[in-house]
Every structure is written in C-alpha cells, then in structure tokens.
C-alpha atoms as a PDB file:
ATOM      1  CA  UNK A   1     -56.611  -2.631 -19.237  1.00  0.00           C
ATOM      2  CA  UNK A   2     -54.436  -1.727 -22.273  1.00  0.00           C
ATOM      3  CA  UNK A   3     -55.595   2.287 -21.922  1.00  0.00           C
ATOM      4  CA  UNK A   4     -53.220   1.495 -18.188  1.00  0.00           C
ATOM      5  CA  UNK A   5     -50.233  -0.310 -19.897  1.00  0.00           C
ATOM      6  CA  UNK A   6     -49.833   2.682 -22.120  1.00  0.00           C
ATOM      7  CA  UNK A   7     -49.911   5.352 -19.585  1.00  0.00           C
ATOM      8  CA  UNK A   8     -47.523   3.158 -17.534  1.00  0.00           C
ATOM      9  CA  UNK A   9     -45.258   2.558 -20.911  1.00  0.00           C
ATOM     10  CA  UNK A  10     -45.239   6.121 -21.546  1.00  0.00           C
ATOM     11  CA  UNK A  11     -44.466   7.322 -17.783  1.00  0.00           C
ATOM     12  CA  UNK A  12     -41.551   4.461 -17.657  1.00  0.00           C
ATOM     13  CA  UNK A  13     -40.455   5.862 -21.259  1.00  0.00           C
ATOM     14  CA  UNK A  14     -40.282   9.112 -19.317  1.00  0.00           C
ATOM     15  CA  UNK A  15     -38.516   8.196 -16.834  1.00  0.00           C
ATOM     16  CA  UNK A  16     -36.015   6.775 -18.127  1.00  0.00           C
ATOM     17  CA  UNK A  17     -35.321  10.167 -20.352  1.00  0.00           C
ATOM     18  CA  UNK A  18     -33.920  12.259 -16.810  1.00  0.00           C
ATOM     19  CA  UNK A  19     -31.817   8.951 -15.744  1.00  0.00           C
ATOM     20  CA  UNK A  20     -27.994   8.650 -17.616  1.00  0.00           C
ATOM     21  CA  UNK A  21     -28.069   7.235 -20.968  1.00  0.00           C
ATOM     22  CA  UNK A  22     -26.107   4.378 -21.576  1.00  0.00           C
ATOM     23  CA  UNK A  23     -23.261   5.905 -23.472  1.00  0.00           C
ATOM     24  CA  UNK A  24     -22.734   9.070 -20.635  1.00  0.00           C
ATOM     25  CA  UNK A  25     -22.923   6.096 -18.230  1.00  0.00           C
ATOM     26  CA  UNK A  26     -19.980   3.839 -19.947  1.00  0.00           C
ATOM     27  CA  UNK A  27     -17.813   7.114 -20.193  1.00  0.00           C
ATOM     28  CA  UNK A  28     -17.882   7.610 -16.411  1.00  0.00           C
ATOM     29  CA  UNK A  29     -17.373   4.136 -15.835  1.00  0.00           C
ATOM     30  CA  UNK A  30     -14.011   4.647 -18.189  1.00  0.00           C
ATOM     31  CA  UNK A  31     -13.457   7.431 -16.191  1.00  0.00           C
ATOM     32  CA  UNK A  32     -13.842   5.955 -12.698  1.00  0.00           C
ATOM     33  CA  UNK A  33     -11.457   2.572 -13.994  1.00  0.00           C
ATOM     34  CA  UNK A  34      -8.921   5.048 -15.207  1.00  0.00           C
ATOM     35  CA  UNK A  35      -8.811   7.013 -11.890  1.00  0.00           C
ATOM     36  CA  UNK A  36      -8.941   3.556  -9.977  1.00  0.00           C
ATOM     37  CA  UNK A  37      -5.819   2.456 -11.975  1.00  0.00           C
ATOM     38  CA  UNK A  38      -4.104   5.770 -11.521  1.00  0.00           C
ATOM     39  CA  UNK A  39      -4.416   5.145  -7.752  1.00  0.00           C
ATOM     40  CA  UNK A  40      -3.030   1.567  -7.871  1.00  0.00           C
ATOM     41  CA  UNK A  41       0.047   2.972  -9.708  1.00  0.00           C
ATOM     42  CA  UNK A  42       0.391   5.774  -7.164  1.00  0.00           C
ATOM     43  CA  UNK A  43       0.898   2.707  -3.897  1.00  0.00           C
ATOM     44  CA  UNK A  44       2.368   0.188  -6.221  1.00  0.00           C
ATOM     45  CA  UNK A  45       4.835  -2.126  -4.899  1.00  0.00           C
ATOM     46  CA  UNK A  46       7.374  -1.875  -7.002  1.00  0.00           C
ATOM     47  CA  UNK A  47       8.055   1.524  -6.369  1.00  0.00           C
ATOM     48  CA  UNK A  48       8.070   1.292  -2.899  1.00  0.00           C
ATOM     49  CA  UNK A  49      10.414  -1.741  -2.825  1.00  0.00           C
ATOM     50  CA  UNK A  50      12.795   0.475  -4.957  1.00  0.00           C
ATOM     51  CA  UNK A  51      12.656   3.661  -2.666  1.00  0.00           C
ATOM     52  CA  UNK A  52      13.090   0.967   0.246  1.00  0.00           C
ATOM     53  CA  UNK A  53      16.397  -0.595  -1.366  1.00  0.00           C
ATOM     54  CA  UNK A  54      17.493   2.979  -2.287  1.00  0.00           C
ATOM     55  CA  UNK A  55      16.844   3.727   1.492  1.00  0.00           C
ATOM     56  CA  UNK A  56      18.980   0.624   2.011  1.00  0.00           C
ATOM     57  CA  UNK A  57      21.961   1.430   0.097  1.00  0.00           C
ATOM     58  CA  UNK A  58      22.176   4.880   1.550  1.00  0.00           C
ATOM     59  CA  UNK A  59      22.231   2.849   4.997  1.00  0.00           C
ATOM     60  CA  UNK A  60      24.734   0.794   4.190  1.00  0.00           C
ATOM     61  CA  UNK A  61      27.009   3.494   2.588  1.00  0.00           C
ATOM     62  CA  UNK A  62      27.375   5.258   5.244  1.00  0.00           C
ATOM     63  CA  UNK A  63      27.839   2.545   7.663  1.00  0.00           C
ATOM     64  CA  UNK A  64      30.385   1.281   5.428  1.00  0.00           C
ATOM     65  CA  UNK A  65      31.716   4.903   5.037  1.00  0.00           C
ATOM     66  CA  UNK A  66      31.914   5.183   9.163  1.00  0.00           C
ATOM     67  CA  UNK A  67      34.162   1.904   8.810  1.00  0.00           C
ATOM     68  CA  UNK A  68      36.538   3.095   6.952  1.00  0.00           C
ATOM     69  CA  UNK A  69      36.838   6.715   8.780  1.00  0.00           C
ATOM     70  CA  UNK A  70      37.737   3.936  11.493  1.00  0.00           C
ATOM     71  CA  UNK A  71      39.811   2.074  10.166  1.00  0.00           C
ATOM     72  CA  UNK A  72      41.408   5.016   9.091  1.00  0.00           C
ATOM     73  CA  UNK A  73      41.592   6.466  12.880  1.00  0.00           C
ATOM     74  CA  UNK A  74      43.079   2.657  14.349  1.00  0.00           C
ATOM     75  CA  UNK A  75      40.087   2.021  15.811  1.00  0.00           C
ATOM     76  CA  UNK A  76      36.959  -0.378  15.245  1.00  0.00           C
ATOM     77  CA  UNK A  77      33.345  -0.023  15.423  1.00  0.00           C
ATOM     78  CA  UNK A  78      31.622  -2.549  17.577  1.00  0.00           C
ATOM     79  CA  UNK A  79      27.835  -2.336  17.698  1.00  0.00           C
ATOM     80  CA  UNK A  80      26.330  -1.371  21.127  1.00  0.00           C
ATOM     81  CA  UNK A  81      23.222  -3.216  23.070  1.00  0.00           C
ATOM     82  CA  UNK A  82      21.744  -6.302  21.996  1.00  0.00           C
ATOM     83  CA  UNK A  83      20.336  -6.948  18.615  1.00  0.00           C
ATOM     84  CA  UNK A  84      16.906  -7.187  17.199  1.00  0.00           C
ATOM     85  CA  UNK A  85      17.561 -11.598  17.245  1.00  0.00           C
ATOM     86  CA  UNK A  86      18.689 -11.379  20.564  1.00  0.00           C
ATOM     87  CA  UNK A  87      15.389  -8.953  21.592  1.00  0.00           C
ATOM     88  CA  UNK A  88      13.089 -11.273  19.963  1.00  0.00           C
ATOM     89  CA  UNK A  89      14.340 -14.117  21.255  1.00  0.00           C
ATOM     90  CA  UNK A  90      13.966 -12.422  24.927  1.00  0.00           C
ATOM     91  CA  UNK A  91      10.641 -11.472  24.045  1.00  0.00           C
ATOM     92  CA  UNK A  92      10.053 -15.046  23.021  1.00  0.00           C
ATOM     93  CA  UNK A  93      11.393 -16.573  26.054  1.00  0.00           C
ATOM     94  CA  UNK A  94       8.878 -13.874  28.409  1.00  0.00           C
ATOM     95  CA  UNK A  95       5.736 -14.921  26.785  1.00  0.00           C
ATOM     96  CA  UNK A  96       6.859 -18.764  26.915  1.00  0.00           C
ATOM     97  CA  UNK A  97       7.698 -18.122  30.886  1.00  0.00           C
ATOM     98  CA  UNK A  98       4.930 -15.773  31.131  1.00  0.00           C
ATOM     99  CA  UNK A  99       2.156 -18.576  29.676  1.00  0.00           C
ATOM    100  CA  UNK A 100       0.342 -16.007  27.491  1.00  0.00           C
ATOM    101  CA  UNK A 101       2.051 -17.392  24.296  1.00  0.00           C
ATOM    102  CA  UNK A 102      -0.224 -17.764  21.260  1.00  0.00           C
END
C-alpha cells in the first residue's frame, strides 16, 4: 500500500509542475483586476454625467441664443405641439381608459 501512495505522490507532484505556479497565477490575476478597473473607468458615471451637462449647456445656449436673435427681430418664440408632461399625461389617461394599466 505505501509502494501506491508514492507513485500517486509523485504523479500528483508531476502534475502539478505543467499547471501555473502560484506567483504566474497572482500576476494575471493583477493583470485581469487592472484591466477590469480600466474598463469601469472607461463607462464611469461621472464622466458621462459631465458630457451630458456639457450636452446641456450647449442646448440651452443656443436656445437662449435663438431668443435673443428674436427679440432682436420683434418677435417671440413660442414652442410648437404639446409637451413631453402633456404627452405623458395623455398616455396616462389611454392606458387608465384603455384598462391595461399596470
């Protein structure tokens, strides 16, 4: 019975030889956090929010720009067709009528 435990010992001992050693194994799991965390940075929020607002300011400087131009001509600028409150309230009011509200 021992002559067995050897031989399996020694084939185990073996094996383990073509698997990653531990420190090759710790430096890709480094490697595959520090990609993982380059990837968070890439969608992270905070950027987004600030390309968002910059989006937003844009908006609103031209709108405000347009204002002026007609203010400038005697004229105002009145907003055409109903607005998103007014849609969603519509919408609202269909699916109440309609029965199929959630």
């Amino acid at each position: 019975k021992r002559l067995w435990d050897s031989s399996v010992r020694l084939n185990l001992v073996r094996d383990r030889g073509s698997a990653m050693t531990r420190g090759n194994q710790r430096d890709r799991d480094r490697e595959r956090a520090a990609n993982r965390n380059a990837a968070a940075t890439a969608n992270s929020t905070l950027k987004s929010a600030d390309s968002t607002a910059d989006i937003m300011r844009k908006k609103q400087e031209a709108a405000e720009a347009k204002k002026a131009a007609a203010a400038a001509a005697g004229t105002t600028v009145e907003k055409t067709g109903p607005s998103k409150a007014e849609k969603k309230h519509d919408a609202a009011m269909a699916r109440a009528m309609s029965g199929k509200q959630k």
